[in-house]
C-alpha atoms as a PDB file:
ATOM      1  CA  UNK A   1      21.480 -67.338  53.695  1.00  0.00           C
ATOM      2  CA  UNK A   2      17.926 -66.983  55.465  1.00  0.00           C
ATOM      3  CA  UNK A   3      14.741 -67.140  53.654  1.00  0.00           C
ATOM      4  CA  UNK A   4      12.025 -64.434  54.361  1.00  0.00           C
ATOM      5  CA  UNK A   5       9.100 -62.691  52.859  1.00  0.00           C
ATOM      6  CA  UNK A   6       7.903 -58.848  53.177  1.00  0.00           C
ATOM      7  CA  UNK A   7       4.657 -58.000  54.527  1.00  0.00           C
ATOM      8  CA  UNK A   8       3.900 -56.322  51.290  1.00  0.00           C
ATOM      9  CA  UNK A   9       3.643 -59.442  49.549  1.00  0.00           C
ATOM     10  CA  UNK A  10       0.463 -60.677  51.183  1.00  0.00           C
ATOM     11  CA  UNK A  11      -2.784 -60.078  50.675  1.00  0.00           C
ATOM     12  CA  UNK A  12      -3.948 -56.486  52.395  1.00  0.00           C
ATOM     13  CA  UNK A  13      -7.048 -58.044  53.993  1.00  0.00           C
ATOM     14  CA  UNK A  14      -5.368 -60.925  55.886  1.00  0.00           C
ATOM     15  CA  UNK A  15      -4.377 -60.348  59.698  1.00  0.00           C
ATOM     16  CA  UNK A  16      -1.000 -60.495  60.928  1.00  0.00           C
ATOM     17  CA  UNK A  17      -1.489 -64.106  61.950  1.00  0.00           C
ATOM     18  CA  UNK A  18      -2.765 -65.042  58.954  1.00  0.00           C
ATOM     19  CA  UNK A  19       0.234 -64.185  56.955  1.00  0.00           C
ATOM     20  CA  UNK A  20       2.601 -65.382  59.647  1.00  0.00           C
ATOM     21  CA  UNK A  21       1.013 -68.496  59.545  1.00  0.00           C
ATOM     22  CA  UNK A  22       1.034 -68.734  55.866  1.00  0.00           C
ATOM     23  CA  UNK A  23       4.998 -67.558  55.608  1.00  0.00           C
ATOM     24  CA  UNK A  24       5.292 -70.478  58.086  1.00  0.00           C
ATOM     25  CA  UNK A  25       3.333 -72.946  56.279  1.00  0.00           C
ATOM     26  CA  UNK A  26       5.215 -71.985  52.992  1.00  0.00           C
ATOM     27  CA  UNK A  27       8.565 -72.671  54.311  1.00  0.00           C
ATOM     28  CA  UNK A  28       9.915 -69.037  55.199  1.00  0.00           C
ATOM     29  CA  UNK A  29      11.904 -68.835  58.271  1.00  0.00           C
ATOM     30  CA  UNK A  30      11.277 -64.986  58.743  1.00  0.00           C
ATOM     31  CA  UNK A  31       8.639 -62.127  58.054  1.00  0.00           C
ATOM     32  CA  UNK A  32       9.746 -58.467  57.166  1.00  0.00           C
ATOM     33  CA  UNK A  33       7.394 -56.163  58.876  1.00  0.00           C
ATOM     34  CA  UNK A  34       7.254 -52.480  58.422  1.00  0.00           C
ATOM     35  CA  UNK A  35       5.786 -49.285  59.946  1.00  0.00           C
ATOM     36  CA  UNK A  36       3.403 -47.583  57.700  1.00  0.00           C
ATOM     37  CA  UNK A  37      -0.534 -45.432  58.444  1.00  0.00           C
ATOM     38  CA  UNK A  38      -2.650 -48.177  58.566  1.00  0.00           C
ATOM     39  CA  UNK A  39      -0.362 -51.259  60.869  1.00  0.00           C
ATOM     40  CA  UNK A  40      -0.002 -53.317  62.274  1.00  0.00           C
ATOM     41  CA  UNK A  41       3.059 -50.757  63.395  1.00  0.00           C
ATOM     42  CA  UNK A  42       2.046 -47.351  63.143  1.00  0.00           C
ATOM     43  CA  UNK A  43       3.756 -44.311  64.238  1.00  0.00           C
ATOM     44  CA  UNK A  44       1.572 -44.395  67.140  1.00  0.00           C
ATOM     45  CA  UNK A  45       2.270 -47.962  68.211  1.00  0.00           C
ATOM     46  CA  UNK A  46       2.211 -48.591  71.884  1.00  0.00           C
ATOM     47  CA  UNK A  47       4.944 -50.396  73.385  1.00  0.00           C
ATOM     48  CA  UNK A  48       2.562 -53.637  74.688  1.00  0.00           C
ATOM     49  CA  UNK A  49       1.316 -53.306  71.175  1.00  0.00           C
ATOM     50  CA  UNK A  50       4.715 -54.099  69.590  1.00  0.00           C
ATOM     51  CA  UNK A  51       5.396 -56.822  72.550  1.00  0.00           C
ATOM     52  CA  UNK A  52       1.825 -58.237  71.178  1.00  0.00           C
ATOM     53  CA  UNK A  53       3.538 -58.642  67.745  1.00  0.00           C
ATOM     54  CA  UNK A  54       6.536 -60.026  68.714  1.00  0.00           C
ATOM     55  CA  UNK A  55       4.909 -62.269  70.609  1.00  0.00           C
ATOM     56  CA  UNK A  56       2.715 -63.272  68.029  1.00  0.00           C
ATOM     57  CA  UNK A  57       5.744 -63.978  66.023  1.00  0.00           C
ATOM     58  CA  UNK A  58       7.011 -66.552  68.754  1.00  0.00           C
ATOM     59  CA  UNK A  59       4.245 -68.484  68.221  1.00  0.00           C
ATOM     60  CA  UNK A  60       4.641 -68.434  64.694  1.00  0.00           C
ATOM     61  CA  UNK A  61       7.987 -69.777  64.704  1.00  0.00           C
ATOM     62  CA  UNK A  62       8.970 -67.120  62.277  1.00  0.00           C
ATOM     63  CA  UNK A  63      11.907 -65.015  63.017  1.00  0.00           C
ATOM     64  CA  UNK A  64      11.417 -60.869  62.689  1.00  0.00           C
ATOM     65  CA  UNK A  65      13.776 -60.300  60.039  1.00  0.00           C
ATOM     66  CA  UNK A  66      13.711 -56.767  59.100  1.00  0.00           C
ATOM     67  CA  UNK A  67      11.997 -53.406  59.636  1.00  0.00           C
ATOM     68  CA  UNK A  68      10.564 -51.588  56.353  1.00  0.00           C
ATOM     69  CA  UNK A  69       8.612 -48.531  55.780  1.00  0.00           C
ATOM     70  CA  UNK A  70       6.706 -47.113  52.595  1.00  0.00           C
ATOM     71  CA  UNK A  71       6.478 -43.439  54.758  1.00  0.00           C
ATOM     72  CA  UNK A  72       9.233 -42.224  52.827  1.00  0.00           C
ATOM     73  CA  UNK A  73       7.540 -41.621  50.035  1.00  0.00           C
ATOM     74  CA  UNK A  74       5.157 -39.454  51.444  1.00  0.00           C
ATOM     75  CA  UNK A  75       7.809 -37.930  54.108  1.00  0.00           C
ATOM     76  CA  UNK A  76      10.581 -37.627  52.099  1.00  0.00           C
ATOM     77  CA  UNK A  77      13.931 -36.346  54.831  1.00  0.00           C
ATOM     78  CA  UNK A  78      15.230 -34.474  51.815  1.00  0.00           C
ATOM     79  CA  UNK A  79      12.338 -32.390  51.606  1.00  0.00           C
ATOM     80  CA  UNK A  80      11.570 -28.693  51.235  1.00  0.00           C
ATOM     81  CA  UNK A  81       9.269 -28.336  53.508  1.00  0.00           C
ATOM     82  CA  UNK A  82      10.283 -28.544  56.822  1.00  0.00           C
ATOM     83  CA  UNK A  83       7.474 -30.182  58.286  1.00  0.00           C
ATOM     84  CA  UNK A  84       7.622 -33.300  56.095  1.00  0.00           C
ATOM     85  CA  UNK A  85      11.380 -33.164  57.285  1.00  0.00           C
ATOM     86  CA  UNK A  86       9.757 -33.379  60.915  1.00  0.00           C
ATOM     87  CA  UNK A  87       7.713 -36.006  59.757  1.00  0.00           C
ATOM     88  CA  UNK A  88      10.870 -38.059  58.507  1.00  0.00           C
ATOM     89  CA  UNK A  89      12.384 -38.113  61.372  1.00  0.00           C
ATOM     90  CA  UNK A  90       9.975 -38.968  63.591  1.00  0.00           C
ATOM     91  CA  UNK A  91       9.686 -42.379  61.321  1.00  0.00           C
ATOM     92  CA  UNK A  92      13.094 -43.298  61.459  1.00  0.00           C
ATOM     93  CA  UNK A  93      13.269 -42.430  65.583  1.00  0.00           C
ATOM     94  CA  UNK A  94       9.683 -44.892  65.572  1.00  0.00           C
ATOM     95  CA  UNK A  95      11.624 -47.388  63.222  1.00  0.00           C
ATOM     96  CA  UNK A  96      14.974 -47.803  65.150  1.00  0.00           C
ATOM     97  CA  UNK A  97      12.500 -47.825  68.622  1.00  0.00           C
ATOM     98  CA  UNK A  98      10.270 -50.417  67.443  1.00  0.00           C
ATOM     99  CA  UNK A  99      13.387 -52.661  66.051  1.00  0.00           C
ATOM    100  CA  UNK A 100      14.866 -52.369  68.969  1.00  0.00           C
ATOM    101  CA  UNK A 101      11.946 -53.593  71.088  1.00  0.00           C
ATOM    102  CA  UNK A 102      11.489 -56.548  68.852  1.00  0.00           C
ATOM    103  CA  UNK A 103      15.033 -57.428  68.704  1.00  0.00           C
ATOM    104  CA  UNK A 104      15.875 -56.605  65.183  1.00  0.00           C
ATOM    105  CA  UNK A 105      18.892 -55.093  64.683  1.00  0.00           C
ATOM    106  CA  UNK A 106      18.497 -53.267  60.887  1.00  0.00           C
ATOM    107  CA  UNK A 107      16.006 -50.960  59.773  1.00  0.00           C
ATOM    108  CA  UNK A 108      15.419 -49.975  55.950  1.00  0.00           C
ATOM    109  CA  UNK A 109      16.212 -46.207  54.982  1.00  0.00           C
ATOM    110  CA  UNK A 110      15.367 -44.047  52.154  1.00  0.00           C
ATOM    111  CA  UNK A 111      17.318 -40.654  53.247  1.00  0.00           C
ATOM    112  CA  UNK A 112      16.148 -38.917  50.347  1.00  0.00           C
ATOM    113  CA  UNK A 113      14.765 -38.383  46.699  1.00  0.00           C
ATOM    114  CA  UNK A 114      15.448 -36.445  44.177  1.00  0.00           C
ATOM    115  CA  UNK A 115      12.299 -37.260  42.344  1.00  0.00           C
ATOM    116  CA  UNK A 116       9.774 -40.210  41.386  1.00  0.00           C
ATOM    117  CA  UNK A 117       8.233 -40.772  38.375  1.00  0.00           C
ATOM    118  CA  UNK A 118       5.548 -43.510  39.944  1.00  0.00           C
ATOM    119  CA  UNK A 119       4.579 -40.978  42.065  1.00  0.00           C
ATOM    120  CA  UNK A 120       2.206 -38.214  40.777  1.00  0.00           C
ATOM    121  CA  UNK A 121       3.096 -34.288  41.622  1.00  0.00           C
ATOM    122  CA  UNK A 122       5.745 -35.812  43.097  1.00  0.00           C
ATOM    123  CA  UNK A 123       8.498 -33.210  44.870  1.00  0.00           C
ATOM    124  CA  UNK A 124      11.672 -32.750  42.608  1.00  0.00           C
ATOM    125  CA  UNK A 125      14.698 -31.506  44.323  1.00  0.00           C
ATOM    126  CA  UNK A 126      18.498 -30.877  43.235  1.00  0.00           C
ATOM    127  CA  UNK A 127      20.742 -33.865  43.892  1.00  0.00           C
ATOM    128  CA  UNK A 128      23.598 -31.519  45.296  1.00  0.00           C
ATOM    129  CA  UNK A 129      20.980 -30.315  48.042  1.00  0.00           C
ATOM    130  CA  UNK A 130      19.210 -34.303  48.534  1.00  0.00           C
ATOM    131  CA  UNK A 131      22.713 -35.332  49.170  1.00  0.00           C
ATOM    132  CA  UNK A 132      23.538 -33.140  52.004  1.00  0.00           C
ATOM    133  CA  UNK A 133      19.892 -32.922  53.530  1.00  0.00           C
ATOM    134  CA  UNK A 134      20.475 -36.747  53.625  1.00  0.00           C
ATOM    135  CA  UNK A 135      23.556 -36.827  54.767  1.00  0.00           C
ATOM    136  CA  UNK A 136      22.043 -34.789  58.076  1.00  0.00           C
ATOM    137  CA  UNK A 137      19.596 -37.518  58.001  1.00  0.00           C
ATOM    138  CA  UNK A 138      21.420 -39.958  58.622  1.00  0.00           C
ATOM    139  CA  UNK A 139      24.080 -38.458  60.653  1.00  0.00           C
ATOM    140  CA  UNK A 140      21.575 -36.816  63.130  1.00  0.00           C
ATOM    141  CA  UNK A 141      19.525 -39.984  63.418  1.00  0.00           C
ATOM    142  CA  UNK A 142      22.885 -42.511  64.460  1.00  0.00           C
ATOM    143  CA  UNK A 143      23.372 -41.864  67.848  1.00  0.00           C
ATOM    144  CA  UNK A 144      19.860 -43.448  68.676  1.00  0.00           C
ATOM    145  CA  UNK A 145      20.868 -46.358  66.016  1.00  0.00           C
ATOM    146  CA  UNK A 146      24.271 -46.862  67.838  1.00  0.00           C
ATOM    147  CA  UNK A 147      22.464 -46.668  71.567  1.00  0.00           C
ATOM    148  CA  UNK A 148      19.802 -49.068  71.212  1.00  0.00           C
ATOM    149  CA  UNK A 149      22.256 -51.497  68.312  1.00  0.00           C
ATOM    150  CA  UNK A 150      19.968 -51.403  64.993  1.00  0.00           C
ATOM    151  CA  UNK A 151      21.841 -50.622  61.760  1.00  0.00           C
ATOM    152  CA  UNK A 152      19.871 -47.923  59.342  1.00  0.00           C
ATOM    153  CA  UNK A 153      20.063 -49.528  56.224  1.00  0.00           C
ATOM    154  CA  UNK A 154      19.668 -47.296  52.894  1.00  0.00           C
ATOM    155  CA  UNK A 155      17.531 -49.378  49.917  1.00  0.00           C
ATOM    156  CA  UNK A 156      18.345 -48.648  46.460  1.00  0.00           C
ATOM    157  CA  UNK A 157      15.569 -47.571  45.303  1.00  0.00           C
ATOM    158  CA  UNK A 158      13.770 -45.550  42.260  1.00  0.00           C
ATOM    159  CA  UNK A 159      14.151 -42.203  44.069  1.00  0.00           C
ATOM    160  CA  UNK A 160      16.865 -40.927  41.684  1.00  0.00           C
ATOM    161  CA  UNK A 161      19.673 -40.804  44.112  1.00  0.00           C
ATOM    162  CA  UNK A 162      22.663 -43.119  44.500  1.00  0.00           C
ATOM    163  CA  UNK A 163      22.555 -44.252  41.117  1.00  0.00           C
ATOM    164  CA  UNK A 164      25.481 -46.506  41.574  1.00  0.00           C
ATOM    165  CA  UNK A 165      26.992 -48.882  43.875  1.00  0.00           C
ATOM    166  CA  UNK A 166      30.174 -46.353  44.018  1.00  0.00           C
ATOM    167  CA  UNK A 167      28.312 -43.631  45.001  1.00  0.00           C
ATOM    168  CA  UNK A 168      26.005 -45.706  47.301  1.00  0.00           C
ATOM    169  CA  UNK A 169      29.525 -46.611  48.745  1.00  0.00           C
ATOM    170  CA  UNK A 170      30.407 -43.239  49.397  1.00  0.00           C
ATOM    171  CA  UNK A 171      27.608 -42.367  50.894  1.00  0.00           C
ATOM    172  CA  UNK A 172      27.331 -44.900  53.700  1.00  0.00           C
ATOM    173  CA  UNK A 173      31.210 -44.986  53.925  1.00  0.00           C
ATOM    174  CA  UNK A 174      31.053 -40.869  54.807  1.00  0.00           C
ATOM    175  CA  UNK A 175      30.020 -41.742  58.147  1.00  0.00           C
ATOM    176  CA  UNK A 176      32.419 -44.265  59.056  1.00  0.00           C
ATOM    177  CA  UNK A 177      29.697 -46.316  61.766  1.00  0.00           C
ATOM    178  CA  UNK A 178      29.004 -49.933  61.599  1.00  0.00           C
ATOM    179  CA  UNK A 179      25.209 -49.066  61.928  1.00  0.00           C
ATOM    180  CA  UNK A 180      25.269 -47.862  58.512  1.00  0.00           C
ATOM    181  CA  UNK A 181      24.781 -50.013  55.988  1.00  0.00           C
ATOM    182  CA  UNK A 182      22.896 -51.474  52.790  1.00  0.00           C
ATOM    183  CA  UNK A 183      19.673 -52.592  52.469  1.00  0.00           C
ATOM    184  CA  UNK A 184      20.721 -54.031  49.307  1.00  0.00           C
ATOM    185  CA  UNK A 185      17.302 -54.706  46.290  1.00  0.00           C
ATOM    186  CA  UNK A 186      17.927 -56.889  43.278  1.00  0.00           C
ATOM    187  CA  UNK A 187      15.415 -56.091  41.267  1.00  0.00           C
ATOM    188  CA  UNK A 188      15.574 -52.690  41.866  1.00  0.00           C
ATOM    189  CA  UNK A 189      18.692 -52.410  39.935  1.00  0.00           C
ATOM    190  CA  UNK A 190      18.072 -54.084  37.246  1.00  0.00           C
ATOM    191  CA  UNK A 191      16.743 -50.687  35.070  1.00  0.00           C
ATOM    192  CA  UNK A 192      19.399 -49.374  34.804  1.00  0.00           C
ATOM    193  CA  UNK A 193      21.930 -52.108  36.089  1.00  0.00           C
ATOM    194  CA  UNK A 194      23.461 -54.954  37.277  1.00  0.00           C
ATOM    195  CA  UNK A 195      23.102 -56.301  40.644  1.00  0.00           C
ATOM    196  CA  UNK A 196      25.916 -58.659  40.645  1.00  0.00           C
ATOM    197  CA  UNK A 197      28.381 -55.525  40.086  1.00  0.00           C
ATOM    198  CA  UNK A 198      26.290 -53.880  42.835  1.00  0.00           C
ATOM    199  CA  UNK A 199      26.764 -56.969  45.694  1.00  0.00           C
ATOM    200  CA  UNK A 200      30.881 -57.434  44.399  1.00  0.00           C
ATOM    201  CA  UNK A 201      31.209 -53.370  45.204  1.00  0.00           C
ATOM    202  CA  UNK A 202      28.976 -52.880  48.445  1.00  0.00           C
ATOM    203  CA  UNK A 203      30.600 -56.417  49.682  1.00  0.00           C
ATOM    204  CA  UNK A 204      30.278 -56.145  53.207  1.00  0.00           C
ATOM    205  CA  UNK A 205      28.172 -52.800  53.734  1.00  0.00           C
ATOM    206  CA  UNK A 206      24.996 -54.967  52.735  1.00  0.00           C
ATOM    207  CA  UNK A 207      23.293 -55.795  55.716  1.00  0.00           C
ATOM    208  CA  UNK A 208      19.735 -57.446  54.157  1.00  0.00           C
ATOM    209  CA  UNK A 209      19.279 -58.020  50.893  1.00  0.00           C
ATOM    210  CA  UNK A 210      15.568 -57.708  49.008  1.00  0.00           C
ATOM    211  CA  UNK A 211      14.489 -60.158  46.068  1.00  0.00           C
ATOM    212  CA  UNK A 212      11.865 -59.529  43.201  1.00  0.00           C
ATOM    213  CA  UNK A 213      12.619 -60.101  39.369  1.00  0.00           C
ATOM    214  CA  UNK A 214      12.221 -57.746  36.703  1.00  0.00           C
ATOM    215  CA  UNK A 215      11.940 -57.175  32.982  1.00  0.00           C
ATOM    216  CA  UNK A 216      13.933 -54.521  31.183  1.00  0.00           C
ATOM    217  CA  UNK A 217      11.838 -54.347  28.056  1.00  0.00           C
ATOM    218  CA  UNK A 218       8.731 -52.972  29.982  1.00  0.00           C
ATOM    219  CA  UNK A 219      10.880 -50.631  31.641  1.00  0.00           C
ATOM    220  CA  UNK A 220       8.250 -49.213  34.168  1.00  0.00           C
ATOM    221  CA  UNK A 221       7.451 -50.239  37.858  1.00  0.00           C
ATOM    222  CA  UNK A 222       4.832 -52.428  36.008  1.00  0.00           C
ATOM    223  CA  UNK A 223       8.153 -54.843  34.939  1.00  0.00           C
ATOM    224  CA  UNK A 224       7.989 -56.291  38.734  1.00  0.00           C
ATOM    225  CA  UNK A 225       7.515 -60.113  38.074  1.00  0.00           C
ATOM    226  CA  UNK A 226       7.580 -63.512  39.554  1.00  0.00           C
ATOM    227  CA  UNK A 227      10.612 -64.547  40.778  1.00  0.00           C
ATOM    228  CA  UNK A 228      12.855 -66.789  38.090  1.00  0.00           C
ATOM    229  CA  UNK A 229      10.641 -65.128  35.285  1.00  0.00           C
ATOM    230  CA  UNK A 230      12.748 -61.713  34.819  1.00  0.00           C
ATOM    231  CA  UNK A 231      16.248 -60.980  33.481  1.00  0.00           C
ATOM    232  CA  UNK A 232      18.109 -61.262  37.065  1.00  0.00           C
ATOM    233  CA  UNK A 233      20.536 -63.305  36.783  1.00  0.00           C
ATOM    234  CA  UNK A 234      20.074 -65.721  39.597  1.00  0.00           C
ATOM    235  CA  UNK A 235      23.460 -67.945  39.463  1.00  0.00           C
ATOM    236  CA  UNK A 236      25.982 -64.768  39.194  1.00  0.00           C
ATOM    237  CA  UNK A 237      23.802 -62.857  41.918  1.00  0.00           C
ATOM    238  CA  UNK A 238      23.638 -66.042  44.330  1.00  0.00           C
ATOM    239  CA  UNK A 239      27.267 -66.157  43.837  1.00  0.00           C
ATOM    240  CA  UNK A 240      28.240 -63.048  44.218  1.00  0.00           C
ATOM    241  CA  UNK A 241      26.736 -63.158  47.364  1.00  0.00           C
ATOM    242  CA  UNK A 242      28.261 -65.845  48.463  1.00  0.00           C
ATOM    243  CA  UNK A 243      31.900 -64.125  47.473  1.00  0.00           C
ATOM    244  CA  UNK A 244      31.204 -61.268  49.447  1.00  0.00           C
ATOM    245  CA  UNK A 245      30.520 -63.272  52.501  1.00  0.00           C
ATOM    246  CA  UNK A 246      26.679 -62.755  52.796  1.00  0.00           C
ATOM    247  CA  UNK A 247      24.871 -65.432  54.709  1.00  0.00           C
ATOM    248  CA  UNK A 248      22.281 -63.337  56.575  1.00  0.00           C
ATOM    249  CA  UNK A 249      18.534 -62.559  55.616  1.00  0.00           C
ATOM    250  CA  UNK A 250      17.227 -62.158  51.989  1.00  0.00           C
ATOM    251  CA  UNK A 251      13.434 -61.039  52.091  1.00  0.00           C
ATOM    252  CA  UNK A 252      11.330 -61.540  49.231  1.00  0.00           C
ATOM    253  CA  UNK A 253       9.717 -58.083  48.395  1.00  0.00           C
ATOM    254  CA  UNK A 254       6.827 -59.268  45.915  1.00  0.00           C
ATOM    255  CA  UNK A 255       4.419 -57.250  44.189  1.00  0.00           C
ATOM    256  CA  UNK A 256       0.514 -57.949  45.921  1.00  0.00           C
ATOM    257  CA  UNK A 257      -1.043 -60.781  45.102  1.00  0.00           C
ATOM    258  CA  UNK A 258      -4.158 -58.900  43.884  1.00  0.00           C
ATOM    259  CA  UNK A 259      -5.395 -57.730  41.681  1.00  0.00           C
ATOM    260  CA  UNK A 260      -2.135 -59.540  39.550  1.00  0.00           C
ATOM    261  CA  UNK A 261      -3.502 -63.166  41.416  1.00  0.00           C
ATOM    262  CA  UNK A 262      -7.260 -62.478  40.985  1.00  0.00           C
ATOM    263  CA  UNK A 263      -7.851 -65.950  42.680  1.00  0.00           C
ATOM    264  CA  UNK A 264      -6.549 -67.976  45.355  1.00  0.00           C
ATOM    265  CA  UNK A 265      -3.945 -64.918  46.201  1.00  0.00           C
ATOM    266  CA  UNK A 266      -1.828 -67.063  48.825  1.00  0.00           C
ATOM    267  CA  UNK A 267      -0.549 -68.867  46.018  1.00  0.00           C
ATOM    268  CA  UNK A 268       2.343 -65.681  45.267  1.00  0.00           C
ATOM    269  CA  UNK A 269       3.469 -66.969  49.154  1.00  0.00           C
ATOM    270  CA  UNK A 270       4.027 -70.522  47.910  1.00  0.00           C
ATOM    271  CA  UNK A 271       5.277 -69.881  44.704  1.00  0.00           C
ATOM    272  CA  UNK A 272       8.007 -67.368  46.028  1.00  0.00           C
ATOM    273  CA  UNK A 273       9.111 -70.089  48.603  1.00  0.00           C
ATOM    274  CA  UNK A 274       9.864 -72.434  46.260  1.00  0.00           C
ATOM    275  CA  UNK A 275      11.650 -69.897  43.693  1.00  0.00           C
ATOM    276  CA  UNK A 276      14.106 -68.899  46.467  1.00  0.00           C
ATOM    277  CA  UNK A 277      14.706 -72.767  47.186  1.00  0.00           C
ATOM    278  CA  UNK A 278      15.558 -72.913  43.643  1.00  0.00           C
ATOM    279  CA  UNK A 279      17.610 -69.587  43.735  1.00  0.00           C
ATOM    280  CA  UNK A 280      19.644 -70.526  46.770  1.00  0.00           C
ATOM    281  CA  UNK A 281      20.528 -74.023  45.260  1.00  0.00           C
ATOM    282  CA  UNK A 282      22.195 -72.029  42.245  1.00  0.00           C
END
């Protein structure tokens, strides 16, 4: 397996180069970017701007490892309102261009929610109608995936939908396509369950795989910790990964640095490297 860190684990303030050059210096071999409002990739993105970034990778030495987005959140595909729908699509469409451009073949997908609880006023919608509004989703938005070779990935993620690895199964299994897959989060399963029963289940529908730890007992998004300081259980998920076959990029997705480091911030960087070390030696 491949060691690599999300952008949203850095410091906001830093440049690009600054975190790729920390990731480096750390000891990741890849970087995680995403598209989001405020970049480096934004929905208006030029083409020689995304060339700039994967060339600023190069000289990094870091590999691109992934494609994120936090837009989904705020332009949820499932939506009632059709211009938010609109707005959906035209992230995934910027997503599977911009991966494509920068040679990364998966993209992470949230096709829907049925509700959020971190989210305040946020849109509640029936599961029944989330389901098939996602299912369009997905199924209108392949045949750009499948011409320009990036997977769309769907995260599990605290959107109350596809509660379950079986149902996440069936979901990505409906439309029979390689470039559907899982973008596959430990810690984001470990609420409600276990992600070792989630990896033996998916097997090979998980296309990247997310790390962050997480403690039950707070039961809120403020249970994100550290990794090796929550209840995963590293040695049963590191080898149920390796019984399904996985040996392709795990991303650490780690809460910001501030205001939970208040000083010296790139420290999270460092101290995530050398937890995964530990995790992959398991």
């Amino acid at each position: 397996m491949k060691k690599s860190i999300s952008i949203w684990s850095f410091y906001g303030d830093w440049s690009l180069k600054e975190k790729m050059k920390l990731a480096k210096d750390a000891g990741f071999e890849g970087i995680e970017l995403d598209v989001s409002g405020d970049g480096p990739i934004t929905l208006e993105s030029s083409d020689a701007e995304i060339d700039q970034i994967g060339e600023l990778a190069a000289e990094s030495g870091l590999t691109l490892s992934g494609l994120a987005t936090g837009m989904y959140w705020e332009f949820n595909p499932a939506s009632d309102n059709a211009e938010t729908r609109a707005n959906a699509k035209q992230v995934v469409e910027k997503q599977i261009r911009v991966a494509s451009r920068l040679g990364i073949d998966a993209v992470l997908v949230v096709p829907g929610s049925v509700g959020a609880d971190f989210i305040p006023g946020c849109e509640e919608l029936s599961y029944d109608l989330v389901w098939d509004r996602a299912t369009a989703f997905i199924g209108n938005s392949l045949p750009l995936a499948k011409e320009l070779g990036v997977s769309m990935c769907i995260e599990n993620v605290w959107n109350k939908f596809l509660l379950s690895p079986r149902e996440m199964g069936q979901f990505i299994d409906q439309f029979n396509d390689e470039r559907v897959g899982s973008y596959f989060d430990v810690g984001n399963v470990l609420a409600t369950g276990y992600p070792e029963h989630w990896i033996s289940i998916l097997g090979d529908r998980i296309r990247r795989v997310h790390v962050k730890d997480y403690r039950r007992a707070v039961g809120s998004v403020d249970g994100f910790v550290d990794l090796l300081s929550g209840d995963v259980n590293w040695p049963v998920v590191v080898q149920s990964l390796k019984a399904s076959g996985y040996d392709g990029w795990v991303a650490a997705e780690m809460i910001p640095p501030v205001p939970f480091y208040k000083h010296a911030p790139e420290t999270l960087i460092h101290n995530t490297s050398r937890a995964m070390d530990s995790i992959f030696a398991l």
